[in-house]
C-alpha atoms as a PDB file:
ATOM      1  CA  UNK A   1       4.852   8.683  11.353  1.00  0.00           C
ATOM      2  CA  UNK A   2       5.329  10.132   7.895  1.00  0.00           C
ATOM      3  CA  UNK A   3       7.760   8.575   5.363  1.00  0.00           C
ATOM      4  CA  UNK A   4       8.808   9.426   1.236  1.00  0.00           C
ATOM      5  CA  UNK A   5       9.984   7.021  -0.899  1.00  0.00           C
ATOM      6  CA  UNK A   6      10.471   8.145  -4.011  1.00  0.00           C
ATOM      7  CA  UNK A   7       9.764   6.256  -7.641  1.00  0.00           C
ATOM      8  CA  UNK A   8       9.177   6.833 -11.655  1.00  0.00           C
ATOM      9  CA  UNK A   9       6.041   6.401 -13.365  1.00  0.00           C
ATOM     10  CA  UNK A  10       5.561   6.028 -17.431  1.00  0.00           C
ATOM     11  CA  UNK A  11       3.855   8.786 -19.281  1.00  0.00           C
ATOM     12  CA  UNK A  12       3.929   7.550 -22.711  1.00  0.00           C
ATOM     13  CA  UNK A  13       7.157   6.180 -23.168  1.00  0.00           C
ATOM     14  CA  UNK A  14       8.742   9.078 -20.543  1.00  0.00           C
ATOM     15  CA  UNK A  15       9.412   8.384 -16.705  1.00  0.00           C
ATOM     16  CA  UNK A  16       8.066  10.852 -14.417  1.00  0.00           C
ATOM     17  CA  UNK A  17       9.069  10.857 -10.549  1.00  0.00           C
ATOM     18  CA  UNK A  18       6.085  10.218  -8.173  1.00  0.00           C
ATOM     19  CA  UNK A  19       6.318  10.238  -4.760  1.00  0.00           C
ATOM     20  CA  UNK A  20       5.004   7.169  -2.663  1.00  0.00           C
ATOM     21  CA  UNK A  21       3.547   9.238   0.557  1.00  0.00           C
ATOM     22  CA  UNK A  22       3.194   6.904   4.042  1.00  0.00           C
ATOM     23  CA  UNK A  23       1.304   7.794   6.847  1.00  0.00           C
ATOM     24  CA  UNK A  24       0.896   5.372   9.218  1.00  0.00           C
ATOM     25  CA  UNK A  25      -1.239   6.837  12.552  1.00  0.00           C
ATOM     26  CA  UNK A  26      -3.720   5.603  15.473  1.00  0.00           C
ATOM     27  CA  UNK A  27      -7.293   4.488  14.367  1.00  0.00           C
ATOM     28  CA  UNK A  28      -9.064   1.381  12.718  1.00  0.00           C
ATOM     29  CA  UNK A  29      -7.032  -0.824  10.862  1.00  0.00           C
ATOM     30  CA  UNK A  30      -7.084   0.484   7.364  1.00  0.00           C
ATOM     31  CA  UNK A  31      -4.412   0.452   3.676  1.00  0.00           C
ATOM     32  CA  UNK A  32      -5.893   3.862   1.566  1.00  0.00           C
ATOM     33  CA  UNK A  33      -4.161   4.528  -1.767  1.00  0.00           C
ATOM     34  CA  UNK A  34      -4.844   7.971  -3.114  1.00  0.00           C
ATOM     35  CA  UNK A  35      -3.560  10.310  -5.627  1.00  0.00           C
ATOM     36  CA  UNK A  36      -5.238   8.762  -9.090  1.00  0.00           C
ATOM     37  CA  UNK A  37      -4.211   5.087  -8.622  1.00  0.00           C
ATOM     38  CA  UNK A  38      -5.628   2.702 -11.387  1.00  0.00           C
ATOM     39  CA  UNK A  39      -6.918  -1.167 -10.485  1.00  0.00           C
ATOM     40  CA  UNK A  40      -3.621  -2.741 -10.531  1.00  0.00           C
ATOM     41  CA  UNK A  41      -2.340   0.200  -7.807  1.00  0.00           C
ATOM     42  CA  UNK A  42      -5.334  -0.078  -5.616  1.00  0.00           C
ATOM     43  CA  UNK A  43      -4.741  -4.177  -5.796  1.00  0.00           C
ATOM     44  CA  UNK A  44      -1.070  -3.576  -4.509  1.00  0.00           C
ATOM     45  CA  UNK A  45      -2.201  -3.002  -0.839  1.00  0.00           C
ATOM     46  CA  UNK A  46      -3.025  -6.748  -0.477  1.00  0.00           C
ATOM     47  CA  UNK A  47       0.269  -8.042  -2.445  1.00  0.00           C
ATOM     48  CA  UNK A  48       2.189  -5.043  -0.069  1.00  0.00           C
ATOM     49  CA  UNK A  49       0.240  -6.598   3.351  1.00  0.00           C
ATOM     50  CA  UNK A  50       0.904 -10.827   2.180  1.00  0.00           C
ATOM     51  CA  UNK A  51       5.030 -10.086   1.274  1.00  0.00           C
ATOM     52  CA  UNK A  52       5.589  -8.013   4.495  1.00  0.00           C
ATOM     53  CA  UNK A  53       4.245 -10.942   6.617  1.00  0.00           C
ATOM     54  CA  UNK A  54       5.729 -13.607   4.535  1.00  0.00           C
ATOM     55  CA  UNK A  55       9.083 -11.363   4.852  1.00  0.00           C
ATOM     56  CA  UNK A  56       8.806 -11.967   8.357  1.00  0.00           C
ATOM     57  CA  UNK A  57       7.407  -8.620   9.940  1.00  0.00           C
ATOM     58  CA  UNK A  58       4.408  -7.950  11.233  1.00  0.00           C
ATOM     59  CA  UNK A  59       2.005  -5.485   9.394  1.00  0.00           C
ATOM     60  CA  UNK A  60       0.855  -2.565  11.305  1.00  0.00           C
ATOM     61  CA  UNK A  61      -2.496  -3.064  12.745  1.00  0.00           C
ATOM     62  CA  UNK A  62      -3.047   0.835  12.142  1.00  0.00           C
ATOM     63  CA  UNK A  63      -4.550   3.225   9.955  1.00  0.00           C
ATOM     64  CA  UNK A  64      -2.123   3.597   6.843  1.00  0.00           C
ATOM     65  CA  UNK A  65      -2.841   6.309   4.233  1.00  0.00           C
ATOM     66  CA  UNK A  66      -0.594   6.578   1.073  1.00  0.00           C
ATOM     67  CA  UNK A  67      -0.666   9.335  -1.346  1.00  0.00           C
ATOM     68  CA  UNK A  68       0.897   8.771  -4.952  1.00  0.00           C
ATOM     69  CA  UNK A  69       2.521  12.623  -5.880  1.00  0.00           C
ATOM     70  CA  UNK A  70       1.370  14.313  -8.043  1.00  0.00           C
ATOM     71  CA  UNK A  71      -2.048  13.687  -7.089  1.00  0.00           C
ATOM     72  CA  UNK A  72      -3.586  15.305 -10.463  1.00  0.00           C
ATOM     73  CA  UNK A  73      -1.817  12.389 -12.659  1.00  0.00           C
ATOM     74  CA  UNK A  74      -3.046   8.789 -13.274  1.00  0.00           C
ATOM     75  CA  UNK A  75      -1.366   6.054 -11.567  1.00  0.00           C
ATOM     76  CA  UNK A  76      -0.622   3.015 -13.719  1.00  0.00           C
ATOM     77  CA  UNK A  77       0.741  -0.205 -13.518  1.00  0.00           C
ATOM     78  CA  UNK A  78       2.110  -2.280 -10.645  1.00  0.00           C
ATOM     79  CA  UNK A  79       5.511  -1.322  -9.812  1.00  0.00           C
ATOM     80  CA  UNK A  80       4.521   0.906  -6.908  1.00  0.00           C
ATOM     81  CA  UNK A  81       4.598  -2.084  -4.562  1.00  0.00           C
ATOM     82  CA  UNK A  82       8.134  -2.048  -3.582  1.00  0.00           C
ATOM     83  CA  UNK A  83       8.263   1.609  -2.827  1.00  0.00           C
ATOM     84  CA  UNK A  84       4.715   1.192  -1.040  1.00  0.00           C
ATOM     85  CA  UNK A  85       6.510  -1.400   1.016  1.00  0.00           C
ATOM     86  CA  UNK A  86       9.438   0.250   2.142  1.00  0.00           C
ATOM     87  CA  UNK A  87       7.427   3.078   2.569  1.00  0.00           C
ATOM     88  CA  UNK A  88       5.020   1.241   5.504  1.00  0.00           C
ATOM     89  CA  UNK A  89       8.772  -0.502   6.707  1.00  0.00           C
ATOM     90  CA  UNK A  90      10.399   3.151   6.999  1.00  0.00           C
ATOM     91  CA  UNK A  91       7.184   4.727   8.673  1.00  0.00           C
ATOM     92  CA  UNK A  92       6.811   1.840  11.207  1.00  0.00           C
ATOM     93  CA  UNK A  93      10.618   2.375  12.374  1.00  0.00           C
ATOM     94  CA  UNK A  94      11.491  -1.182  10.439  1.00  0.00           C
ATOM     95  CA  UNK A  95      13.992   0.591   8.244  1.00  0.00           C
ATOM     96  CA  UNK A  96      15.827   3.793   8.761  1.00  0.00           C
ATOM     97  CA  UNK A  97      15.325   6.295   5.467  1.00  0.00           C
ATOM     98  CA  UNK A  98      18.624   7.370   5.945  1.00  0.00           C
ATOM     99  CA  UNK A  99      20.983   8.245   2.541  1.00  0.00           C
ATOM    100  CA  UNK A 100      17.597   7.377   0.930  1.00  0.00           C
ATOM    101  CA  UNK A 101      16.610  10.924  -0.612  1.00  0.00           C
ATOM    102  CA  UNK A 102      18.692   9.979  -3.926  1.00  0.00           C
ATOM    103  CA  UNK A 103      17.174   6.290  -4.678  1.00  0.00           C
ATOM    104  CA  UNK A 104      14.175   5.095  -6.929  1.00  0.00           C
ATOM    105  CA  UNK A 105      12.789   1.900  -5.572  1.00  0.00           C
ATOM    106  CA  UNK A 106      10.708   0.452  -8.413  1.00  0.00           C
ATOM    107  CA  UNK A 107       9.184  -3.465  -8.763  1.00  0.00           C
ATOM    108  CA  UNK A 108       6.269  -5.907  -8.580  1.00  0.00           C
ATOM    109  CA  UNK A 109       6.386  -7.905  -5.351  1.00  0.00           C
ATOM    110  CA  UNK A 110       4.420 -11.455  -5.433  1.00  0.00           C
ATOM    111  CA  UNK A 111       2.766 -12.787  -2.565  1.00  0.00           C
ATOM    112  CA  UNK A 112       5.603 -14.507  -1.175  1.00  0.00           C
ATOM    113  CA  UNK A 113       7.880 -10.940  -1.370  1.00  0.00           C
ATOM    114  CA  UNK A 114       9.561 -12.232  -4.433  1.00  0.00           C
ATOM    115  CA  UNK A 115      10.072  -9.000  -7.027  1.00  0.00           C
ATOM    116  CA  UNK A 116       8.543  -9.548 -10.223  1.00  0.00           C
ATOM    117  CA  UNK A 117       9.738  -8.208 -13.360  1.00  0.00           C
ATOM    118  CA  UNK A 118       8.158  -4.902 -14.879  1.00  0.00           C
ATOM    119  CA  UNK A 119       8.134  -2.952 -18.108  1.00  0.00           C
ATOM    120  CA  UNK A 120       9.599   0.537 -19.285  1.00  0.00           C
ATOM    121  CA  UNK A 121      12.607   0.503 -16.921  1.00  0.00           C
ATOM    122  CA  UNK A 122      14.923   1.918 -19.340  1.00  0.00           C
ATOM    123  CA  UNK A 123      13.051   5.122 -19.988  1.00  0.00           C
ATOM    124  CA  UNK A 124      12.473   5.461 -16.203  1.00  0.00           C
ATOM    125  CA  UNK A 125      15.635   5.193 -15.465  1.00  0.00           C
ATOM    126  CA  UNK A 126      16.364   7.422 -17.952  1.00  0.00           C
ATOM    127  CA  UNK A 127      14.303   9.944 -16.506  1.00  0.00           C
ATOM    128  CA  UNK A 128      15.407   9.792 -12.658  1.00  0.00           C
ATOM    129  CA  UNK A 129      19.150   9.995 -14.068  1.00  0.00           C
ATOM    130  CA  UNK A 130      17.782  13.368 -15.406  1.00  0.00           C
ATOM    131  CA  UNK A 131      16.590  14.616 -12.328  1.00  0.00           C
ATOM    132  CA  UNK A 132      20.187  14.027 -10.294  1.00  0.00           C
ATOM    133  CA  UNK A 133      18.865  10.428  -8.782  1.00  0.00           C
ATOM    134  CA  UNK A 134      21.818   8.406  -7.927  1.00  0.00           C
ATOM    135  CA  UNK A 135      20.798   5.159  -7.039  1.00  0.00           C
ATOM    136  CA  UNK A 136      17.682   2.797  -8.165  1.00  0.00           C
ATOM    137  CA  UNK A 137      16.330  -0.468  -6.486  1.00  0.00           C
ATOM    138  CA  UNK A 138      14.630  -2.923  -8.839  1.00  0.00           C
ATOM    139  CA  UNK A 139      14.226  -6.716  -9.996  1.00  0.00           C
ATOM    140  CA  UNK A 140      17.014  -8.388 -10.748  1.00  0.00           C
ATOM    141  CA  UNK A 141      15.558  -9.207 -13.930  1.00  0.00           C
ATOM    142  CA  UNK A 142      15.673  -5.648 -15.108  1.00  0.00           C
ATOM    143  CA  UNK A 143      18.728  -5.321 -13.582  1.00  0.00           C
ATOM    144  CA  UNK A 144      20.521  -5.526 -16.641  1.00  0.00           C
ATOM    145  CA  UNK A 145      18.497  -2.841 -19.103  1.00  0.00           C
ATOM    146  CA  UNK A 146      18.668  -0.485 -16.358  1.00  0.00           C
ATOM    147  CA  UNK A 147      22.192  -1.078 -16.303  1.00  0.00           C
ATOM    148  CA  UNK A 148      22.358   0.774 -19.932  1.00  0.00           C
ATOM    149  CA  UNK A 149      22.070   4.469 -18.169  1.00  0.00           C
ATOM    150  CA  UNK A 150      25.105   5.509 -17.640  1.00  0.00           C
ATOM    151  CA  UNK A 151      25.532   7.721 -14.067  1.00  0.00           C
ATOM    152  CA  UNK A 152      23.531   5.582 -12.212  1.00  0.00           C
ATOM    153  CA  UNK A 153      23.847   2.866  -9.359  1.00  0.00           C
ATOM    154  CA  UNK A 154      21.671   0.402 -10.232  1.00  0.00           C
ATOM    155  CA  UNK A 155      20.734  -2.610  -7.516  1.00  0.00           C
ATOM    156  CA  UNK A 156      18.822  -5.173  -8.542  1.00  0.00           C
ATOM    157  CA  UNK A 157      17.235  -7.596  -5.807  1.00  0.00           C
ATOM    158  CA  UNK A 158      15.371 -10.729  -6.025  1.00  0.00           C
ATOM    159  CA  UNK A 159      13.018 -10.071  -3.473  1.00  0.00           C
ATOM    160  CA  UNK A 160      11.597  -7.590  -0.316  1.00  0.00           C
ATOM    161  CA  UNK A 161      13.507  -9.266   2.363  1.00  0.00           C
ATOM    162  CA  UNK A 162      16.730  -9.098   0.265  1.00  0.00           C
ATOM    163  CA  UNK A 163      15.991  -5.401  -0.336  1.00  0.00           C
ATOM    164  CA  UNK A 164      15.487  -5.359   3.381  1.00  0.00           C
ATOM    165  CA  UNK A 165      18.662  -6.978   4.205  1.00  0.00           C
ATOM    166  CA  UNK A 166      20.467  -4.257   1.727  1.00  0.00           C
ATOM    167  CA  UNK A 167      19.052  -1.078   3.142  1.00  0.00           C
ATOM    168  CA  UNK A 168      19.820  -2.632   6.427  1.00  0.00           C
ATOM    169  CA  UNK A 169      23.447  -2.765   5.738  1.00  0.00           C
ATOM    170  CA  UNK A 170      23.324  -6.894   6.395  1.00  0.00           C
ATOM    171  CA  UNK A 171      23.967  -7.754   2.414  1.00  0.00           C
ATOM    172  CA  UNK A 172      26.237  -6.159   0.032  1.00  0.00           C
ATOM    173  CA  UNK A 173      24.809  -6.143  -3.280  1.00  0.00           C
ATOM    174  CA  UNK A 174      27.341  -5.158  -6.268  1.00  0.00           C
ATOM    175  CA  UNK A 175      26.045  -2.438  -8.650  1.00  0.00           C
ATOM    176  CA  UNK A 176      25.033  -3.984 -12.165  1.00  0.00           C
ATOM    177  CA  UNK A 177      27.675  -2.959 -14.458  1.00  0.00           C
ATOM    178  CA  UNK A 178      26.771  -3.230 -18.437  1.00  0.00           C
ATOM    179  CA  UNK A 179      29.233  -3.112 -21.440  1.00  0.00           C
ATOM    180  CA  UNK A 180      26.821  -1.306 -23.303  1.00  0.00           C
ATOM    181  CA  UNK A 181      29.336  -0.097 -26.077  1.00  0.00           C
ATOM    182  CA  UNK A 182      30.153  -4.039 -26.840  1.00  0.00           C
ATOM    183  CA  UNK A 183      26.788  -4.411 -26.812  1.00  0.00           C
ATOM    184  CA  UNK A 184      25.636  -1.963 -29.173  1.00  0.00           C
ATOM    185  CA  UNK A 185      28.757  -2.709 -31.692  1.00  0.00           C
ATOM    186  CA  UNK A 186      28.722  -6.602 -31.499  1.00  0.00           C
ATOM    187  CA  UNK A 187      25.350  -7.606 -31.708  1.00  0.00           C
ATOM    188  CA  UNK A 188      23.891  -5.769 -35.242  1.00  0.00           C
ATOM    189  CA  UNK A 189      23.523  -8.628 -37.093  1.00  0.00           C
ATOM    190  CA  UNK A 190      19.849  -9.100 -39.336  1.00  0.00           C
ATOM    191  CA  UNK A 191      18.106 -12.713 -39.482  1.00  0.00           C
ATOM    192  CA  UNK A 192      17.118 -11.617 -42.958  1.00  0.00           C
ATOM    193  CA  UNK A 193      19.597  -9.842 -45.230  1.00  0.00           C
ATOM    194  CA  UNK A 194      18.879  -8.245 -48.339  1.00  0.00           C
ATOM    195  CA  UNK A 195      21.334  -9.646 -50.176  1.00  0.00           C
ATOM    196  CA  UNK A 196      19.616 -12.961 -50.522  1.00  0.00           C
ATOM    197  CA  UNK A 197      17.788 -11.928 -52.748  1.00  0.00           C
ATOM    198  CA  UNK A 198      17.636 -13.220 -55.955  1.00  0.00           C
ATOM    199  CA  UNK A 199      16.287 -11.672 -59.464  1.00  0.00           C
ATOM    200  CA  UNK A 200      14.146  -8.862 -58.624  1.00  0.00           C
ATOM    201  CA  UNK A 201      17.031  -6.030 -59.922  1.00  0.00           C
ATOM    202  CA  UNK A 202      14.348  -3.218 -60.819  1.00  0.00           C
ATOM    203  CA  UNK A 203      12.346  -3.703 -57.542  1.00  0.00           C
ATOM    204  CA  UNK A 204      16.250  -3.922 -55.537  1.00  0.00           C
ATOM    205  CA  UNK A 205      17.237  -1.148 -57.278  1.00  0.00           C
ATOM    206  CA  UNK A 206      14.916   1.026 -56.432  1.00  0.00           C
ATOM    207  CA  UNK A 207      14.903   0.162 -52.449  1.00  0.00           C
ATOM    208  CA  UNK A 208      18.485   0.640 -52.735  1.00  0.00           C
ATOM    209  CA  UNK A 209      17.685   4.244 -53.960  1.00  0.00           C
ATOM    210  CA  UNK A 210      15.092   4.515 -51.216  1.00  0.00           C
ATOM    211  CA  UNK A 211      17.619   3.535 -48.419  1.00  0.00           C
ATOM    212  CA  UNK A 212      20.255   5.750 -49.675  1.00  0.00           C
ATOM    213  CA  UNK A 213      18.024   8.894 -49.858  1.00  0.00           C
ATOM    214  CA  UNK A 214      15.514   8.080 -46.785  1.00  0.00           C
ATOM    215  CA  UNK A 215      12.723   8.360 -49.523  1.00  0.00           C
ATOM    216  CA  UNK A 216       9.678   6.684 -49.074  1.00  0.00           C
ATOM    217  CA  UNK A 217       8.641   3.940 -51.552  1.00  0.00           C
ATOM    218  CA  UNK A 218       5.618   1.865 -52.552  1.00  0.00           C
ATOM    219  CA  UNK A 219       5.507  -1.638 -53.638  1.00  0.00           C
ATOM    220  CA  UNK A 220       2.726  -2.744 -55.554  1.00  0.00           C
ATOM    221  CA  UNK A 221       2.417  -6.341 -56.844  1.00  0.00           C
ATOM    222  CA  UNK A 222       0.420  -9.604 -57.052  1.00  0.00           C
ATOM    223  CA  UNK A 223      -0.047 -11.594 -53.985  1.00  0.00           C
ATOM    224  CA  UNK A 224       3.295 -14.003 -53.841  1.00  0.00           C
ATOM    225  CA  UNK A 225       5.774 -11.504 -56.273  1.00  0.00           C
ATOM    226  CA  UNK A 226       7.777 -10.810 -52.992  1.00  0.00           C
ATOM    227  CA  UNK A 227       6.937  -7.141 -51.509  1.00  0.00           C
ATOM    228  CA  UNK A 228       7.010  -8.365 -48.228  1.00  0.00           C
ATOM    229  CA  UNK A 229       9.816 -10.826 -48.398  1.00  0.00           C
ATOM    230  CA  UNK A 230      11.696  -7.810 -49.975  1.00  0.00           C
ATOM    231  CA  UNK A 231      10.816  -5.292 -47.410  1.00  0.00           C
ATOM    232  CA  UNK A 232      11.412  -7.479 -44.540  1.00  0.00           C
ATOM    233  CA  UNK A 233      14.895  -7.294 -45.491  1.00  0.00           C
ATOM    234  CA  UNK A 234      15.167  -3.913 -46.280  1.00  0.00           C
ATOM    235  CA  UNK A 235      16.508  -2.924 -42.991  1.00  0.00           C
ATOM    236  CA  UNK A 236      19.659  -4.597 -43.681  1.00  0.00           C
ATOM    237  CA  UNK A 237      20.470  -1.804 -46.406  1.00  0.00           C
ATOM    238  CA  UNK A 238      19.703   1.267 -44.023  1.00  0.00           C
ATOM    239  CA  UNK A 239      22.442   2.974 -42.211  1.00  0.00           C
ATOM    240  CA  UNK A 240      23.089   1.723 -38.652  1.00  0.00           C
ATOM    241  CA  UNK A 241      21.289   3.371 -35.894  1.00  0.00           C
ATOM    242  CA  UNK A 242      23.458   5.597 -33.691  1.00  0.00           C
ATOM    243  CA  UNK A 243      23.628   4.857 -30.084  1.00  0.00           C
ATOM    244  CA  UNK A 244      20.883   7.595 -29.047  1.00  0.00           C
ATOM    245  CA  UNK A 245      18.573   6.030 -31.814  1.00  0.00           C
ATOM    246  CA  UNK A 246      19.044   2.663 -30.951  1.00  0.00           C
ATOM    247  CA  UNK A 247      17.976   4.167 -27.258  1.00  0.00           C
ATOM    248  CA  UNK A 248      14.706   5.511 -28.457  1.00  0.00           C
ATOM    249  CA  UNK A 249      13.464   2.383 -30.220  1.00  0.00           C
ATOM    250  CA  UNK A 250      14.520   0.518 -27.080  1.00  0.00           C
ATOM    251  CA  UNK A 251      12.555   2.711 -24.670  1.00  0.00           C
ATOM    252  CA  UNK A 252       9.491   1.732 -26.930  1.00  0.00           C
ATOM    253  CA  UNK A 253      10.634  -1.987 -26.839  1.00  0.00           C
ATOM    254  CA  UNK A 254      10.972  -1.494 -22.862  1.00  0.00           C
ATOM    255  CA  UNK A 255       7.267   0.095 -22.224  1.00  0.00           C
ATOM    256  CA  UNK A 256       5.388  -2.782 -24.860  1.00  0.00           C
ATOM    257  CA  UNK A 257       7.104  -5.358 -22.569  1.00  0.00           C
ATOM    258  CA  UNK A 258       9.015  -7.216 -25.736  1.00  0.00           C
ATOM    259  CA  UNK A 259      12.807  -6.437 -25.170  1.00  0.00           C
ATOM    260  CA  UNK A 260      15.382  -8.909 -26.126  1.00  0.00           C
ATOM    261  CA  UNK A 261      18.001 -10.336 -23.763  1.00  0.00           C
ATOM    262  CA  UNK A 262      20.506  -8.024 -25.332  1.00  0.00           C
ATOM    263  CA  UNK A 263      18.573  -4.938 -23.531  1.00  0.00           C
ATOM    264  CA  UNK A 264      19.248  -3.097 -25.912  1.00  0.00           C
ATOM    265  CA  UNK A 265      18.077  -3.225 -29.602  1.00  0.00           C
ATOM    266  CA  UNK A 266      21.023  -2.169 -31.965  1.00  0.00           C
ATOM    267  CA  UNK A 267      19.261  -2.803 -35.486  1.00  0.00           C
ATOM    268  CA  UNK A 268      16.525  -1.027 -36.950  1.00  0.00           C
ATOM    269  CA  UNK A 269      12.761  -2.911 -36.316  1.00  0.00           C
ATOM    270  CA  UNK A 270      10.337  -4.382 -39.400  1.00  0.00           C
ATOM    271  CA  UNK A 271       7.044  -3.281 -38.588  1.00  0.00           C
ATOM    272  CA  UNK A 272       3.692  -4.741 -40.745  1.00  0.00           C
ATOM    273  CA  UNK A 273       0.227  -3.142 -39.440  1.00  0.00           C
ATOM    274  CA  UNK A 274      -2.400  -4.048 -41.592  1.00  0.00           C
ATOM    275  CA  UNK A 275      -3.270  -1.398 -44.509  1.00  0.00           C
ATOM    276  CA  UNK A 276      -6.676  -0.712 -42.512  1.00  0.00           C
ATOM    277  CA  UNK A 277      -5.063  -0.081 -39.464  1.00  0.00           C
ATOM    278  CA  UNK A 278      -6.217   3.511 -37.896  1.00  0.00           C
ATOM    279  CA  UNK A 279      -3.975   6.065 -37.400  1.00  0.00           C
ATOM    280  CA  UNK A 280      -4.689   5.577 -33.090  1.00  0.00           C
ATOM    281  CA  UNK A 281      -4.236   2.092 -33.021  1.00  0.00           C
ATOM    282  CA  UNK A 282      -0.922   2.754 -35.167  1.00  0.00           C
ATOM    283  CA  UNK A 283       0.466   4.974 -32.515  1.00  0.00           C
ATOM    284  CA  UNK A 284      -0.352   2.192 -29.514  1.00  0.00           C
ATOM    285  CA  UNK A 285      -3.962   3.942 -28.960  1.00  0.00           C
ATOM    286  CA  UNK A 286      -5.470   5.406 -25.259  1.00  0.00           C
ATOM    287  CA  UNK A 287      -5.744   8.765 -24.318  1.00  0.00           C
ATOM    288  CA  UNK A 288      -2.006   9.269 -23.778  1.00  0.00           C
ATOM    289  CA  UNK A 289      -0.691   6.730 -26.563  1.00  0.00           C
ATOM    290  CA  UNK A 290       1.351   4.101 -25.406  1.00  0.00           C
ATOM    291  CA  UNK A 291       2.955   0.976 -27.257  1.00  0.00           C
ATOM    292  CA  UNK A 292       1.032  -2.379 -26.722  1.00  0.00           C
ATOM    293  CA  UNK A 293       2.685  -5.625 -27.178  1.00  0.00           C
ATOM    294  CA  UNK A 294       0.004  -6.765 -29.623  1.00  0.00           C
ATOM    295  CA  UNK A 295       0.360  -3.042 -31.076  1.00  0.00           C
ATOM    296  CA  UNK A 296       3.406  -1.814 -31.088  1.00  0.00           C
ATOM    297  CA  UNK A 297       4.220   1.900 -32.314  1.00  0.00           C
ATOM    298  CA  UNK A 298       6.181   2.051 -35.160  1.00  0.00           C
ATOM    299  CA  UNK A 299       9.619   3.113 -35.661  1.00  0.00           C
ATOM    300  CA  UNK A 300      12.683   2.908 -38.057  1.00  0.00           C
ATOM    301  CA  UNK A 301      11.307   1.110 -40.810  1.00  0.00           C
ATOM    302  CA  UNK A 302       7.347   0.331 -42.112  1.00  0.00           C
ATOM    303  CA  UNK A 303       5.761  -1.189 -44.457  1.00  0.00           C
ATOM    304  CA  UNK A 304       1.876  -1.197 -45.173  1.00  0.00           C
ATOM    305  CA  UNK A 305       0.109  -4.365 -46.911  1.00  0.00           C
END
């Protein structure tokens, strides 16, 4: 039997839809992945096989082939093992796919079918909004930044037999609802502030010029004279971000895997790479560039040492 579950994928910091493709038919015992899957995909089949049987049903003894659409694109990253999942459940007749042609199903599952928490939700979600989605399943944990799109249902479970239980119409999970406008308005407050600084009027004059005309500006001093105390506060000065804005820097926030617990970042970032820093590792670095928690692009506000 054939079964599509459908799920997002990170090009960049973009979600693209990818279709998890079960077919589950006589023959040898056998879990294929195809379609351009990376080492973390082609891993999932074991973490897919343990959380079904520790869910308590039995894995097909059968031949199971899975394609990952579109075929011609890499495959990254492990939150393919909840669609994979319901995938084998739906072609084995352990789920109906009924009223499922609108959902995402993204997450990690652990051994024991617990979901695990995974990065660049928010521009995945994002994305499947885009393309008329209306509903995704995903860890709890995320629950929350997904909850920032607004137009979309979004479940979060804690683990596969929960999500079982849910599709099954045996547990009523409540949509995660987010005040992102409180959010966004209540929580721009700076650790550092430029106005405590003290002295330094030439140098604070001329950031304040800077911030007011979006100029650039170079500061060039001794070691200790206070360039980068001064420009780690020169944030504070800059106009707030606008809500689309503060979405941008939070999709890059989302995909290096360092967003705060407001899920959302509402003031404008202090970035210092190191003055020999090469233009590819500046912009995350890999074929398609992609921020890295130990490399994160950056964005709003930069200063070079």
């Amino acid at each position: 039997m054939l079964s599509i579950v459908k799920s997002m994928a990170l090009n960049g910091i973009n979600g693209y839809l990818v279709e998890t493709q079960v077919d589950v038919s006589s023959g040898l015992p056998h879990l294929e992945i195809v379609g351009l899957p990376d080492t973390s995909v082609r891993e999932s089949k074991d973490r897919v096989r343990t959380a079904i049987k520790n869910s308590g049903i039995e894995f097909p003894s059968r031949k199971i082939t899975v394609n990952l659409a579109p075929a011609n694109t890499k495959k990254e990253g492990s939150s393919f093992d909840l669609p994979l999942a319901i995938g084998i459940l739906i072609a084995t007749e352990n789920l109906e796919s009924k009223n499922l042609e609108n959902t995402i199903f993204i997450g990690e599952l652990s051994l024991d079918g617990t979901l695990n928490k995974v990065n660049g939700i928010l521009p995945m979600c994002i994305e499947a909004l885009k393309l008329g989605m209306k509903r995704v399943v995903l860890p709890k944990e995320n629950a929350l930044e997904a909850g920032i799109v607004n137009g979309i249902e979004v479940i979060g479970v804690s683990s596969l037999e929960q999500t079982i239980r849910y599709l099954r119409n045996e547990e009523k999970i409540e949509a995660e609802k987010v005040d992102f406008n409180a959010i966004f308005e209540n929580s721009k407050k700076y650790n550092l502030d430029f106005s405590e600084v003290k002295g330094q009027e030439n140098v604070k004059r001329a950031l304040e010029i800077a911030a007011a005309g979006g100029h650039n500006c170079i500061l060039i001093g001794s070691p200790g004279s206070g360039k980068t105390m001064l420009a780690r506060r020169l944030p504070s000065i800059l106009p707030d971000l606008s809500f689309d804005e503060a979405l941008e820097i939070t999709k890059i926030h989302s995909v290096a895997g360092i967003l705060n617990e407001n899920s959302l970042v509402t003031t404008r970032p202090f970035r210092a790479p190191h003055h020999t820093i090469s233009g590819v590792a500046l912009v995350g670095g890999g074929r398609i560039p992609k921020p890295r928690r130990n490399k994160l692009s950056t964005f709003g506000c930069t200063i070079f040492r």
